[in-house]
PDB file of N, CA and C in Angstrom:
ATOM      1  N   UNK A   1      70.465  26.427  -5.141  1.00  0.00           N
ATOM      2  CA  UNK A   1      71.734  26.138  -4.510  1.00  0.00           C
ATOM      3  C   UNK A   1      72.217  27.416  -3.829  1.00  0.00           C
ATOM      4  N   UNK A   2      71.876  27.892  -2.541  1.00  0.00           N
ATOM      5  CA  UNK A   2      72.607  28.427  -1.586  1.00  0.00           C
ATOM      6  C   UNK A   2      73.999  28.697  -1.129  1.00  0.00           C
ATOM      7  N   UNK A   3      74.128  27.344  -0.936  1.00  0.00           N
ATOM      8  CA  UNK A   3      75.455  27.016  -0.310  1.00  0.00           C
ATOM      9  C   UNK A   3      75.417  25.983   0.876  1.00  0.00           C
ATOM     10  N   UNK A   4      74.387  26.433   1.202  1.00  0.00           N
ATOM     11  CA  UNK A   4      74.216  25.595   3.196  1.00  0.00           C
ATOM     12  C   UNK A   4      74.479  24.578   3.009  1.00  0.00           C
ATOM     13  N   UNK A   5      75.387  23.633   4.178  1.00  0.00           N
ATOM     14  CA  UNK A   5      75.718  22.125   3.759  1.00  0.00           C
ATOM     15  C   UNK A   5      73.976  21.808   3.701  1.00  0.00           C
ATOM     16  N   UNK A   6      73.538  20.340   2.702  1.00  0.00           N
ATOM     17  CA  UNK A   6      73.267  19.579   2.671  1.00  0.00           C
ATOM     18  C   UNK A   6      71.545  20.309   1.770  1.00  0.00           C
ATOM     19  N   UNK A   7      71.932  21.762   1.122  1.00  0.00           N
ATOM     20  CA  UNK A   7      71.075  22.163  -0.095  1.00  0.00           C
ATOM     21  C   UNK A   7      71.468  21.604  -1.394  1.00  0.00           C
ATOM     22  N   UNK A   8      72.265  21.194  -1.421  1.00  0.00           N
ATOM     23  CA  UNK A   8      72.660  20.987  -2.905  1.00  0.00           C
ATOM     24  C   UNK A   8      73.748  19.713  -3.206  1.00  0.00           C
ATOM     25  N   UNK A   9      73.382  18.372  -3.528  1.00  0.00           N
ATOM     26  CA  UNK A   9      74.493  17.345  -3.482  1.00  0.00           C
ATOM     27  C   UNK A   9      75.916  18.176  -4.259  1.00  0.00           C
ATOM     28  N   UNK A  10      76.329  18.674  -4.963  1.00  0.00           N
ATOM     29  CA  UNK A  10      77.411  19.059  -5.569  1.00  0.00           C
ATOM     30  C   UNK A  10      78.061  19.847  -4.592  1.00  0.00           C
ATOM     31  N   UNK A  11      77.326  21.071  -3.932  1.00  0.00           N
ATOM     32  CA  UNK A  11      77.534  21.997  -3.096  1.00  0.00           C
ATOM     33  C   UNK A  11      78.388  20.980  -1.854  1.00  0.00           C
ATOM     34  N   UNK A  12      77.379  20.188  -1.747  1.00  0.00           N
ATOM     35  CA  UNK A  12      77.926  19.325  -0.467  1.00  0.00           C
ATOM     36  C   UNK A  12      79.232  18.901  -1.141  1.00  0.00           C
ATOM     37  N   UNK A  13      79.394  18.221  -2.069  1.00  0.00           N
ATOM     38  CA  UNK A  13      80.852  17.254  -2.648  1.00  0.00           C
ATOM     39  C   UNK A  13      81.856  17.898  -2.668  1.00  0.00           C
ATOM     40  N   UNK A  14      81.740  19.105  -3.379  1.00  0.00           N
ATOM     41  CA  UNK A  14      82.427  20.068  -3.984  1.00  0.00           C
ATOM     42  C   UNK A  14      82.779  21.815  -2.594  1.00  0.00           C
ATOM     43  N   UNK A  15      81.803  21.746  -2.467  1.00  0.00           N
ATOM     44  CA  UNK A  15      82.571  22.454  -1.058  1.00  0.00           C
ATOM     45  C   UNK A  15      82.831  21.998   0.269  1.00  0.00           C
ATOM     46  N   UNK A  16      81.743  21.561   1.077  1.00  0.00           N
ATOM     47  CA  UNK A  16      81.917  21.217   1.850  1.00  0.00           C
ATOM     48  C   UNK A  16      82.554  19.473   2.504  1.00  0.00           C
ATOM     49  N   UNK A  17      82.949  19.385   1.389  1.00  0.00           N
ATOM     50  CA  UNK A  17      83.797  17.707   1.157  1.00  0.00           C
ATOM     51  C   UNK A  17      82.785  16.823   2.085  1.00  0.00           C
ATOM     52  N   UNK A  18      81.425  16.962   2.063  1.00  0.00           N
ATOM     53  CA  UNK A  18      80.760  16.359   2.552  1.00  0.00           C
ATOM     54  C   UNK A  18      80.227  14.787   1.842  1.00  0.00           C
ATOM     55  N   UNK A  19      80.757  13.188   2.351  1.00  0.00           N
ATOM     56  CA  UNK A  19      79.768  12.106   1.442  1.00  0.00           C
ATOM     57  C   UNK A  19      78.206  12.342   1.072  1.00  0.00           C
ATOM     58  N   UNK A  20      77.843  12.245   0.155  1.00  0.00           N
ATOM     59  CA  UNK A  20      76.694  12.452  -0.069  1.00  0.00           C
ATOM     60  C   UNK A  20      76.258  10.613  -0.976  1.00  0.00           C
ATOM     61  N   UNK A  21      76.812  10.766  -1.403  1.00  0.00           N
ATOM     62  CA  UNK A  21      76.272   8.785  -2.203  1.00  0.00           C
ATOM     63  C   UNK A  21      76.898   7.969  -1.614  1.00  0.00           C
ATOM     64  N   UNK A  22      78.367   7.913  -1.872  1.00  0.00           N
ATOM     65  CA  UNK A  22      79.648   6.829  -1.837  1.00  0.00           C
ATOM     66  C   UNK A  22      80.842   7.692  -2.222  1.00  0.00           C
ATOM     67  N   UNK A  23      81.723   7.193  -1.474  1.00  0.00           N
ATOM     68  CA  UNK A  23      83.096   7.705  -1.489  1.00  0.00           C
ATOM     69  C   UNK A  23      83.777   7.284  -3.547  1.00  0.00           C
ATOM     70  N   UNK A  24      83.183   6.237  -3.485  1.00  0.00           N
ATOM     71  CA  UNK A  24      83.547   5.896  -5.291  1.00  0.00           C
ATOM     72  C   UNK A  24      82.829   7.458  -6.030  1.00  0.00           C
ATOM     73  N   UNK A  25      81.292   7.384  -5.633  1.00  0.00           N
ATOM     74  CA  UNK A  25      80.789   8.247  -6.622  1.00  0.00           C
ATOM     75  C   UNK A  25      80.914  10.024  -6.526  1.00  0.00           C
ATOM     76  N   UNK A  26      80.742  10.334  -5.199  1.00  0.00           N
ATOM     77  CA  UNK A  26      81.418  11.660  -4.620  1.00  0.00           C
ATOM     78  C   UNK A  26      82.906  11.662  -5.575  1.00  0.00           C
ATOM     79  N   UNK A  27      83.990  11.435  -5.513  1.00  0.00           N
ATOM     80  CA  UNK A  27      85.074  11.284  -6.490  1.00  0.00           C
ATOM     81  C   UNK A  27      84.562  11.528  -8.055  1.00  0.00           C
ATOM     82  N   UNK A  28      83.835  10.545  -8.275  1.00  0.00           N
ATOM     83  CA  UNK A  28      83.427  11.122 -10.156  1.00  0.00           C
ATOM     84  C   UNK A  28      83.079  12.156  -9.596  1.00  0.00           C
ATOM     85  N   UNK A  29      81.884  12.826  -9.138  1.00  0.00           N
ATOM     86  CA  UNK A  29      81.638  13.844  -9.692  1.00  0.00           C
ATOM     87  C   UNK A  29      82.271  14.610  -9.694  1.00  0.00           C
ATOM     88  N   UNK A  30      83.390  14.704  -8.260  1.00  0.00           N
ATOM     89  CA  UNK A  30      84.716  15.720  -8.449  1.00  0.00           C
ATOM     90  C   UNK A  30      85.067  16.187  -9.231  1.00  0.00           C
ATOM     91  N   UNK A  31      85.761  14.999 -10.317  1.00  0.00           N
ATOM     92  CA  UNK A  31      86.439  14.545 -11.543  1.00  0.00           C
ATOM     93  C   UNK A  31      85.505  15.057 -12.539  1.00  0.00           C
ATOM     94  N   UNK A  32      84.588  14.616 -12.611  1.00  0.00           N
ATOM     95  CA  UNK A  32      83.692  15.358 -13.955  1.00  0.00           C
ATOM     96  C   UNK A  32      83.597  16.769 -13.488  1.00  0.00           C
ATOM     97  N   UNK A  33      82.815  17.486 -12.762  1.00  0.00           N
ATOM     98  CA  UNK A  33      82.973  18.446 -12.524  1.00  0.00           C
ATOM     99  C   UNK A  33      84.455  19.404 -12.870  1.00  0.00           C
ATOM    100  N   UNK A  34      85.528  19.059 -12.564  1.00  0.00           N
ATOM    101  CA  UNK A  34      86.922  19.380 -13.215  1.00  0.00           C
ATOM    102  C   UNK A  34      87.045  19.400 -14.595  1.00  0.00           C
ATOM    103  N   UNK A  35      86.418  18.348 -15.381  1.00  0.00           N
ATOM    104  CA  UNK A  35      86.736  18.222 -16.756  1.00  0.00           C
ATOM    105  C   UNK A  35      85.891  18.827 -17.164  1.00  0.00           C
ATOM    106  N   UNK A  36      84.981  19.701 -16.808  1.00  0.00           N
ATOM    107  CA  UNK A  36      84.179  20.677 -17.040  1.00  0.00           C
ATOM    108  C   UNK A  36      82.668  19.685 -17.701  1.00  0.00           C
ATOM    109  N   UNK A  37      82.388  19.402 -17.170  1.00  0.00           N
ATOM    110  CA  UNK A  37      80.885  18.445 -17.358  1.00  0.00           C
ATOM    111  C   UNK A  37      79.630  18.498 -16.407  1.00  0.00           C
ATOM    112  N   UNK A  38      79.868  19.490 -15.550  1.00  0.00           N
ATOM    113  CA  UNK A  38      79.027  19.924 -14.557  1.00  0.00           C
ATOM    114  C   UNK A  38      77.120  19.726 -14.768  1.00  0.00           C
ATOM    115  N   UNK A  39      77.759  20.690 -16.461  1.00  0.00           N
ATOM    116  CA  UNK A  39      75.950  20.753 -16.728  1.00  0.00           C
ATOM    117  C   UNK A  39      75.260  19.569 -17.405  1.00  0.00           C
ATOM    118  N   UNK A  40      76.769  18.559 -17.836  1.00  0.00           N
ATOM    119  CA  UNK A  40      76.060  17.228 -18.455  1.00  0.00           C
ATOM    120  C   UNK A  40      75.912  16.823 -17.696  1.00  0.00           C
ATOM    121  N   UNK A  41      76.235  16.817 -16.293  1.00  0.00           N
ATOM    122  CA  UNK A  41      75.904  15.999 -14.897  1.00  0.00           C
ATOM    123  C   UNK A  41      74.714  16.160 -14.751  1.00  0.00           C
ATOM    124  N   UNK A  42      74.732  17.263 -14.394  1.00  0.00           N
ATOM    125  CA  UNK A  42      73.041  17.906 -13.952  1.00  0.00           C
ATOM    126  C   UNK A  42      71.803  17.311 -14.937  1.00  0.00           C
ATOM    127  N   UNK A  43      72.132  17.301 -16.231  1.00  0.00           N
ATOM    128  CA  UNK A  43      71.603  17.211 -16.614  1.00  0.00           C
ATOM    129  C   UNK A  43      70.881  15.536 -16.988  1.00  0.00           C
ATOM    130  N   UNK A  44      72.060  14.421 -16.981  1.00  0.00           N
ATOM    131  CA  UNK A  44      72.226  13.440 -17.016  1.00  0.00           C
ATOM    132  C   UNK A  44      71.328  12.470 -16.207  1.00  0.00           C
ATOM    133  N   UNK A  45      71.177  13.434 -14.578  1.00  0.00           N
ATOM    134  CA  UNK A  45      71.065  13.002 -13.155  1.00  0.00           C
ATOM    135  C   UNK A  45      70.204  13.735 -12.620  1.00  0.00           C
ATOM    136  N   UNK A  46      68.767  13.016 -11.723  1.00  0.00           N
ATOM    137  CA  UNK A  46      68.724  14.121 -10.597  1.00  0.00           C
ATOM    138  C   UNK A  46      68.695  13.271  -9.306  1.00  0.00           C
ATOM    139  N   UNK A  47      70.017  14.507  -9.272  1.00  0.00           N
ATOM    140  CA  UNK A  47      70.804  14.186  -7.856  1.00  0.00           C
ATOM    141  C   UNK A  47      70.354  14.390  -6.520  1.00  0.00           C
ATOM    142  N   UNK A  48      69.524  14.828  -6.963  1.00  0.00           N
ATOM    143  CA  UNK A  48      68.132  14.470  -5.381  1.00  0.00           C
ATOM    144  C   UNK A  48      67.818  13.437  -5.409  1.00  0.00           C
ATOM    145  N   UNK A  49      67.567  12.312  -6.839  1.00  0.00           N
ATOM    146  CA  UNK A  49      67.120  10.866  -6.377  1.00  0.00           C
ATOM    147  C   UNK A  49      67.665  10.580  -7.549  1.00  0.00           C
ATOM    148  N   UNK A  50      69.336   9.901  -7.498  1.00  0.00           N
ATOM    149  CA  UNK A  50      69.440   8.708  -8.428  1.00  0.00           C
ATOM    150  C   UNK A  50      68.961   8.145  -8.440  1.00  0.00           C
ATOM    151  N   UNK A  51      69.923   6.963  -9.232  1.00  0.00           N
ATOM    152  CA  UNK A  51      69.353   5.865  -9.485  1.00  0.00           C
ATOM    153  C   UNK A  51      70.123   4.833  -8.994  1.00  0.00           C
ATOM    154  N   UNK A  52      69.946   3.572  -8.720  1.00  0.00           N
ATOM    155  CA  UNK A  52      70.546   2.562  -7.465  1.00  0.00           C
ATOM    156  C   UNK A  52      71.914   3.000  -7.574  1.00  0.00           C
ATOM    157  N   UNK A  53      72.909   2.933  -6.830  1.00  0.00           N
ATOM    158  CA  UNK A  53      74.127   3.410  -6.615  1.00  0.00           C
ATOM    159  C   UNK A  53      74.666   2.515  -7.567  1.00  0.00           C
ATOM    160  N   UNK A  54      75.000   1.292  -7.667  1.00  0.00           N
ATOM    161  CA  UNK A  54      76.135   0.542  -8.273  1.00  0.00           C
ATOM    162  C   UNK A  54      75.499   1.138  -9.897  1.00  0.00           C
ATOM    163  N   UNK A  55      74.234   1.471 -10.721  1.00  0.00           N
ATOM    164  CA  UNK A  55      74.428   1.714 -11.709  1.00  0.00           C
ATOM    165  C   UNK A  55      74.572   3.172 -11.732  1.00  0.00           C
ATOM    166  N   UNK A  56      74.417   3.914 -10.765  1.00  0.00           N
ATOM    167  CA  UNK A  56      75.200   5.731 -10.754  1.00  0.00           C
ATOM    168  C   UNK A  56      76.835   5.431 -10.550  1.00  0.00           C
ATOM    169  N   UNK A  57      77.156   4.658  -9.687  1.00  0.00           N
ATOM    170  CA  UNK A  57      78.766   4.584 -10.279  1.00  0.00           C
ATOM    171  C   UNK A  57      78.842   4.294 -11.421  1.00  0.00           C
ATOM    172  N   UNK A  58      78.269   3.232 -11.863  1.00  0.00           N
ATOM    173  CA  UNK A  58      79.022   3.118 -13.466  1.00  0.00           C
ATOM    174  C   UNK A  58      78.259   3.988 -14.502  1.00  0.00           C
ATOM    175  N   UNK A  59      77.230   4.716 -14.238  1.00  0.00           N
ATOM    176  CA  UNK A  59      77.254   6.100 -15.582  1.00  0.00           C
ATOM    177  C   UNK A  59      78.226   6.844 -15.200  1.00  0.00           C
ATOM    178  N   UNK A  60      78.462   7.481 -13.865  1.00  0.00           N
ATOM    179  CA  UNK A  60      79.315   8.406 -13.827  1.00  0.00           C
ATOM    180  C   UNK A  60      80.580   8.071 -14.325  1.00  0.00           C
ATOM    181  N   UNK A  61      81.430   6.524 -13.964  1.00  0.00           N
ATOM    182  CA  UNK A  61      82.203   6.700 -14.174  1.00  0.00           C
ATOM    183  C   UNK A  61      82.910   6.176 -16.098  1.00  0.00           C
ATOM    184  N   UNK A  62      81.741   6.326 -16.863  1.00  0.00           N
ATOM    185  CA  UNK A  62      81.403   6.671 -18.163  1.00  0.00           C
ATOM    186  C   UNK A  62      81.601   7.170 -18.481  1.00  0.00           C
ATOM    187  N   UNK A  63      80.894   8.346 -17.851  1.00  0.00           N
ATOM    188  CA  UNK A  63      80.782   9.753 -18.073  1.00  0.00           C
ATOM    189  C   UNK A  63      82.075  10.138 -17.707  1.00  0.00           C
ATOM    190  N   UNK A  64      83.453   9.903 -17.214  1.00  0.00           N
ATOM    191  CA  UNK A  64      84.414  10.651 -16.498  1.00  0.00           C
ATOM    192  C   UNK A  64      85.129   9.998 -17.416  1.00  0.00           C
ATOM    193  N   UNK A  65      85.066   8.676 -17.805  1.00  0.00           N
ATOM    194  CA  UNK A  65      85.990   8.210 -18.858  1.00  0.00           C
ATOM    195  C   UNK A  65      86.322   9.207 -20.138  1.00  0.00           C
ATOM    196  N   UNK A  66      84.943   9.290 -20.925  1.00  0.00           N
ATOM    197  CA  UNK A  66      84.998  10.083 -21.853  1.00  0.00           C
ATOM    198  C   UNK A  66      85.708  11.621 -22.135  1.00  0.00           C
ATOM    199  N   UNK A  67      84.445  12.365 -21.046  1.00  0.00           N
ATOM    200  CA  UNK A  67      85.060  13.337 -20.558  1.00  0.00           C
ATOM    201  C   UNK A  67      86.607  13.685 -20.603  1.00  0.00           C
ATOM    202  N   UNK A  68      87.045  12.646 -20.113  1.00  0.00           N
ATOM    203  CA  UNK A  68      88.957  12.738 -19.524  1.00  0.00           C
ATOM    204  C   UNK A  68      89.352  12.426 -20.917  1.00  0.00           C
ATOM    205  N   UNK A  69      88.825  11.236 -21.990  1.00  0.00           N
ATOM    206  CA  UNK A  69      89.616  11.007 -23.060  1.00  0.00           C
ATOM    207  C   UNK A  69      89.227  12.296 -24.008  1.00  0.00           C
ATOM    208  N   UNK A  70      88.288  13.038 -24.196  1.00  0.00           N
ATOM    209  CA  UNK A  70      87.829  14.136 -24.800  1.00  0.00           C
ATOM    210  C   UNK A  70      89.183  15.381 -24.743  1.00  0.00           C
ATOM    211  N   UNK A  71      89.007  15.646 -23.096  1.00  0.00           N
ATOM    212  CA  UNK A  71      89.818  16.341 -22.741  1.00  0.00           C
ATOM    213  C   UNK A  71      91.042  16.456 -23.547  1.00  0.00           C
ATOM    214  N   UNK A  72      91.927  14.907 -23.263  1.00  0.00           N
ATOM    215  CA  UNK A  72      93.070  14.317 -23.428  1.00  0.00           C
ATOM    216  C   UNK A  72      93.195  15.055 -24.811  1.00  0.00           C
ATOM    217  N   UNK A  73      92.339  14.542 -25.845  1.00  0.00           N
ATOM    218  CA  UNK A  73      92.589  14.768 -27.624  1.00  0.00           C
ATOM    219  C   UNK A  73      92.390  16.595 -27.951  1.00  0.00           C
ATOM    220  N   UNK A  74      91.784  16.959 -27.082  1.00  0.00           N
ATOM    221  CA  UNK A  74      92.018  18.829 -27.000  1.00  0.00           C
ATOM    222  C   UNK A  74      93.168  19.418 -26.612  1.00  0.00           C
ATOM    223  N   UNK A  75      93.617  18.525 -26.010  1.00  0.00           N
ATOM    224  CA  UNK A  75      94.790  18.939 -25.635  1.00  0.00           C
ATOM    225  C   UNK A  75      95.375  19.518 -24.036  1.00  0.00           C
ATOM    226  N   UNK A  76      93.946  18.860 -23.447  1.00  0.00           N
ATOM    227  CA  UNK A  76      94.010  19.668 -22.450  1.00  0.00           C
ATOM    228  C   UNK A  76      95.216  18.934 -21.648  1.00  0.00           C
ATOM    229  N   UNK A  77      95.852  19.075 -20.467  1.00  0.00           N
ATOM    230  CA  UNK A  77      96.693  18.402 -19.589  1.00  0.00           C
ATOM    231  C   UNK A  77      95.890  17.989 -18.177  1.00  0.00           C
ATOM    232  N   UNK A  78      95.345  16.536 -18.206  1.00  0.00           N
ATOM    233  CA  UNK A  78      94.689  16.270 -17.184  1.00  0.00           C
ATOM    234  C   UNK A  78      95.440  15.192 -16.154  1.00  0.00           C
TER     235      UNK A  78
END
């Protein structure tokens, strides 16, 4: 990961507010990425080749559920 648009899907989402999947799934990763889940992303996913979009929206947005209710019970303010 460089930086250059279109080296790195996150790079793209996350800096250069570039779509890279879907406007639904670009958003989770935002969101996870914020709730600090970056490396469960990465790790979860490779984001060079998901997997069919309608079931990468709904892990991610799983994954962002939790995440956020996790958050929530730490105390964090999300």
């Amino acid at each position: 990961m460089n930086g250059k648009k279109g080296d790195h899907p996150l790079t793209d989402i996350l800096h250069w507010k570039t779509l890279r999947f879907s406007p639904a799934a670009d958003a989770l990763i935002a969101e996870i990425v914020r709730l600090g889940g970056q490396s469960e992303l990465e790790k979860a996913f490779d984001l060079f080749s998901p997997p069919p979009l309608a079931l990468f929206e709904d892990a991610l947005r799983r994954m962002r559920n939790r995440l956020y209710k996790e958050a929530k019970e730490r105390g964090w303010e999300v």
